[in-house]
Protein backbone atom coordinates (compact mmCIF):
# COMPACT_ATOMS: atom_id res chain seq x y z
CA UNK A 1 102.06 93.82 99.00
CA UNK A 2 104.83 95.31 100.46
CA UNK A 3 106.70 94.14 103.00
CA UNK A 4 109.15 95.74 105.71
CA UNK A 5 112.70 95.35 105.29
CA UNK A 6 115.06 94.28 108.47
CA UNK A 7 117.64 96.67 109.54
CA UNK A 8 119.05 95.06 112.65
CA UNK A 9 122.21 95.34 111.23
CA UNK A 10 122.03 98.66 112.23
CA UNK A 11 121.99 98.09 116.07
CA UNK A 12 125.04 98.83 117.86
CA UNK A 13 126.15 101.82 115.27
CA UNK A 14 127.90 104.24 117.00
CA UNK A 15 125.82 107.65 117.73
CA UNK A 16 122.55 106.31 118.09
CA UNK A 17 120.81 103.99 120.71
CA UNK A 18 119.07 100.80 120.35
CA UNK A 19 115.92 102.71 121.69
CA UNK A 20 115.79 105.30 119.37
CA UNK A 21 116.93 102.39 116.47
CA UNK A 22 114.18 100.30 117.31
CA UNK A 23 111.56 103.25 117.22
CA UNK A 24 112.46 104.32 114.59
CA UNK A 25 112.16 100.75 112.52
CA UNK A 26 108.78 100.74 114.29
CA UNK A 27 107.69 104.08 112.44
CA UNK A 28 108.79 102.96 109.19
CA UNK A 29 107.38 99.51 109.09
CA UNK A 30 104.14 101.84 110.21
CA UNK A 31 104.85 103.16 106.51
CA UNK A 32 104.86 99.86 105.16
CA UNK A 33 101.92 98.61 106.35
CA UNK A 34 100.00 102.20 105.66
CA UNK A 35 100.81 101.63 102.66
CA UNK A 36 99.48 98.12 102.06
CA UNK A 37 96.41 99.31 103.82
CA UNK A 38 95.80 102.13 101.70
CA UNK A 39 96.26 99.95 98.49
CA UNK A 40 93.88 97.33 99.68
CA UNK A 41 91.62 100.63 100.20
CA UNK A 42 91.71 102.20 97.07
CA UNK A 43 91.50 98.43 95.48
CA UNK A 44 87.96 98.15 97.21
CA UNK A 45 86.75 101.43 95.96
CA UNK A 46 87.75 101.08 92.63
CA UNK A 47 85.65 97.97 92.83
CA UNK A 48 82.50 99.72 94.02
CA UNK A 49 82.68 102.24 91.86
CA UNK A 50 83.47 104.99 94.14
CA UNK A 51 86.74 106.58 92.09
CA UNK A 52 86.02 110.81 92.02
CA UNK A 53 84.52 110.89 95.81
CA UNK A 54 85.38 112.47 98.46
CA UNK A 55 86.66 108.83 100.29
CA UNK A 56 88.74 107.80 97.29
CA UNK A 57 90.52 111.29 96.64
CA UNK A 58 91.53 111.59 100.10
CA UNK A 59 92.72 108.04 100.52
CA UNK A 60 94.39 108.90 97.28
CA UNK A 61 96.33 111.55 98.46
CA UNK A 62 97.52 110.21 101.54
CA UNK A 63 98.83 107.26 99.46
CA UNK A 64 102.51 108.98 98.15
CA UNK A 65 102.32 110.23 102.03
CA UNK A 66 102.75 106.22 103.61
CA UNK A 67 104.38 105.14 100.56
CA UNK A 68 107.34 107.91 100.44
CA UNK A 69 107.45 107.52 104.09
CA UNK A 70 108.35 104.06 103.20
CA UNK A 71 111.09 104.49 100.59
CA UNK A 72 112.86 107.48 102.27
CA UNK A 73 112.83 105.07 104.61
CA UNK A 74 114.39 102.67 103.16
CA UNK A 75 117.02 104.54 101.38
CA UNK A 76 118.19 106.35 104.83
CA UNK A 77 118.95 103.01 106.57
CA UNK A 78 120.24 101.36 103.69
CA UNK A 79 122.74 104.38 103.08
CA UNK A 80 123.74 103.80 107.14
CA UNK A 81 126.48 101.21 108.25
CA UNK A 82 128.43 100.42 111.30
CA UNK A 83 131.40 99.98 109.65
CA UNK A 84 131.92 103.62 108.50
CA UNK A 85 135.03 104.55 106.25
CA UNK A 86 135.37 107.82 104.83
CA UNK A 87 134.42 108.49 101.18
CA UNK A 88 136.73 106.74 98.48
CA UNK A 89 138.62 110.07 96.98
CA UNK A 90 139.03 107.83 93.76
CA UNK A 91 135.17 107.27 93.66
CA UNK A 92 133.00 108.27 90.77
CA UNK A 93 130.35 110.24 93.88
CA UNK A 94 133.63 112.22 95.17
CA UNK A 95 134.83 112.74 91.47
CA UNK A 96 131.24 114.30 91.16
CA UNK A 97 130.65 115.87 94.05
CA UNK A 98 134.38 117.64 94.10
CA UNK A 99 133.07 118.71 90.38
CA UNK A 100 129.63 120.22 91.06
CA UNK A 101 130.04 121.47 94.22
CA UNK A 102 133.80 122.96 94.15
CA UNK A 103 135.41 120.46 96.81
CA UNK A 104 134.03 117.80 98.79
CA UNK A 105 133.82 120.58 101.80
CA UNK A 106 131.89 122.78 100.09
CA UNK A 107 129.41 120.20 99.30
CA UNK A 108 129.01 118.68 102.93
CA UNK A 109 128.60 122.08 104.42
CA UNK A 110 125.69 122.66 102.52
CA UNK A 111 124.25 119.38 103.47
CA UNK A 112 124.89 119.50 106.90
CA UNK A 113 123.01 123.12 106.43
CA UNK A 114 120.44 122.46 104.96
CA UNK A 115 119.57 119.56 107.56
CA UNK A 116 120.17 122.46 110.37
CA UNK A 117 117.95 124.19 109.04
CA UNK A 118 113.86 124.93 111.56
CA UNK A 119 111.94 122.43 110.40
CA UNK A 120 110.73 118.55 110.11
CA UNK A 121 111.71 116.95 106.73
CA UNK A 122 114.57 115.32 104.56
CA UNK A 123 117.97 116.11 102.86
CA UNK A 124 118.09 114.70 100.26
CA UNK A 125 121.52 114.38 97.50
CA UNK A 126 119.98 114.26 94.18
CA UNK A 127 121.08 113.44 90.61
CA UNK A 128 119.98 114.61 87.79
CA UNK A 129 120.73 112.45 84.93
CA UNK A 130 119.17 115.07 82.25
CA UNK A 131 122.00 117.51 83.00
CA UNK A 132 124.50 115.64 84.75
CA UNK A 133 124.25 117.46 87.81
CA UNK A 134 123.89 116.56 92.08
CA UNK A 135 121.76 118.70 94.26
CA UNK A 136 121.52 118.91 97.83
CA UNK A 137 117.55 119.28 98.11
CA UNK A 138 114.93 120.26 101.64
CA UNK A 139 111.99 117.79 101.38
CA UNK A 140 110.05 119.32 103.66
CA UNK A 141 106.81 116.49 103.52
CA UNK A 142 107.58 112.76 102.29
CA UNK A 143 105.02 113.57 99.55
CA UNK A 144 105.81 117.29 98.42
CA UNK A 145 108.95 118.56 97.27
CA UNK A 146 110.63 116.32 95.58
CA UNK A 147 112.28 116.59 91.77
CA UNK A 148 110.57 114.81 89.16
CA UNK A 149 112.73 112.38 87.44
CA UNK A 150 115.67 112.94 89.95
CA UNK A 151 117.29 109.63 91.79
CA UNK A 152 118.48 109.80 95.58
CA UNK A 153 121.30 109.16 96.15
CA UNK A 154 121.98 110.43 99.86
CA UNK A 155 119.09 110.61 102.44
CA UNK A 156 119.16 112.10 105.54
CA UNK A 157 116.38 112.21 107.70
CA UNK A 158 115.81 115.30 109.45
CA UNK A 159 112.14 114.55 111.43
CA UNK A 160 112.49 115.19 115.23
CA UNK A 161 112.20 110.91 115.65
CA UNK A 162 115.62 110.46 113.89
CA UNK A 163 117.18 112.16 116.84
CA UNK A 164 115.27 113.46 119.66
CA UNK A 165 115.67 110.33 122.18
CA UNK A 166 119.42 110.35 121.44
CA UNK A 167 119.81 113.90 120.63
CA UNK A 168 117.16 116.07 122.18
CA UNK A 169 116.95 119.59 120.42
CA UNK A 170 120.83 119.21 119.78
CA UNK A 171 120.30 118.49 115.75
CA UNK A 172 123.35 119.35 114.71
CA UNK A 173 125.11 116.75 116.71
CA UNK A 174 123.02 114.18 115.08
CA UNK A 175 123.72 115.24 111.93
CA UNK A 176 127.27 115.15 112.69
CA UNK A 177 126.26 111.32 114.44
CA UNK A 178 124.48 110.80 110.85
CA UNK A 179 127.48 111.41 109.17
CA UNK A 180 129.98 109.70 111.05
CA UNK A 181 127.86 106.15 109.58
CA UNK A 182 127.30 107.06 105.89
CA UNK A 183 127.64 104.03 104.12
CA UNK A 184 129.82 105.80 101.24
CA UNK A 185 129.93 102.10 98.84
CA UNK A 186 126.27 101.73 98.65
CA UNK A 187 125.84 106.05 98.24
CA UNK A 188 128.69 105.92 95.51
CA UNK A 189 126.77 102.25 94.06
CA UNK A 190 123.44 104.60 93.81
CA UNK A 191 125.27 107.21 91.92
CA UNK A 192 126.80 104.52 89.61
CA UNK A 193 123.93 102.84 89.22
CA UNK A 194 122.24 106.28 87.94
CA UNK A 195 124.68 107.88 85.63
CA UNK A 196 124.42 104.39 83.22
């Protein structure tokens, strides 16, 4: 089973209150335990036999809804700090981005964009190990959208709780917020990790 991770580390990070904080490590551990719920679930069905009916496919389904919900969640807060520092300009992610995307600038325009953009979802910064490549990606649903066999690297999450307490309609400010607490070792240790 999976259990919820602790972020109170997070508390006290400049741009976003505890309120909004704690509700929002309320929704995801909501994830978590969706998740276990829906595994225990589909466990029981399997064992009565009940795999190709109507129950079991849409329990199925909504599975890679509660567990994505999870690990997005996961990777925004854990790509989050309180002690922010800009990227490293030496790093292998700036090398990178600077390479794919014409300058750092040019990249986190386009991020900040696409986050901007009508609409509940995630940004996600992609790699693509096949062809060496980063791509700033819309996920519009945790469970459609995504790029097979791509890693995260960067997540933003762009769903009305990340910001509204904080924020209110004013997304752009909390993507400016979001920005302002990238954790740029553990992105760049993603991207690392990846291109071995």
């Amino acid at each position: 089973m999976y259990k919820p991770k602790n972020y109170e580390q997070l508390i006290g990070i400049k741009g976003f209150s505890e309120q909004l904080l704690r509700n929002h490590f309320t929704l995801y551990q909501g994830y978590v335990n969706n998740t276990n719920k829906l595994l225990e679930v589909m466990k029981n069905l399997i064992m009565e036999g009940k795999i190709g009916t109507p129950e079991y496919a849409e329990v199925k389904r909504r599975f890679g809804w509660e567990f994505n919900g999870m690990k997005l969640h996961e990777y925004y807060f854990e790509n989050m700090t309180k002690e922010f520092k800009e990227i490293d300009k030496n790093s292998k992610m700036y090398l990178k981005i600077v390479e794919d995307f014409g300058s750092y600038e040019n990249w986190e325009k386009e991020f900040k964009g696409i986050g901007a953009m009508r609409g509940i979802g995630w940004v996600i910064l992609y790699y693509d190990k096949s062809a060496n490549k980063l791509l700033n990606v819309w996920i519009n649903e945790h469970d459609v959208g995504h790029l097979a066999g791509l890693t995260p690297i960067l997540v933003m999450d762009v769903f009305e709780h990340a910001y509204m307490i904080d924020y209110g309609l004013r997304k752009i400010d909390y993507i400016e917020a979001f920005f302002k607490s990238i954790n740029w070792i553990e992105v760049n240790r993603r991207f690392e990790e990846a291109i071995k």
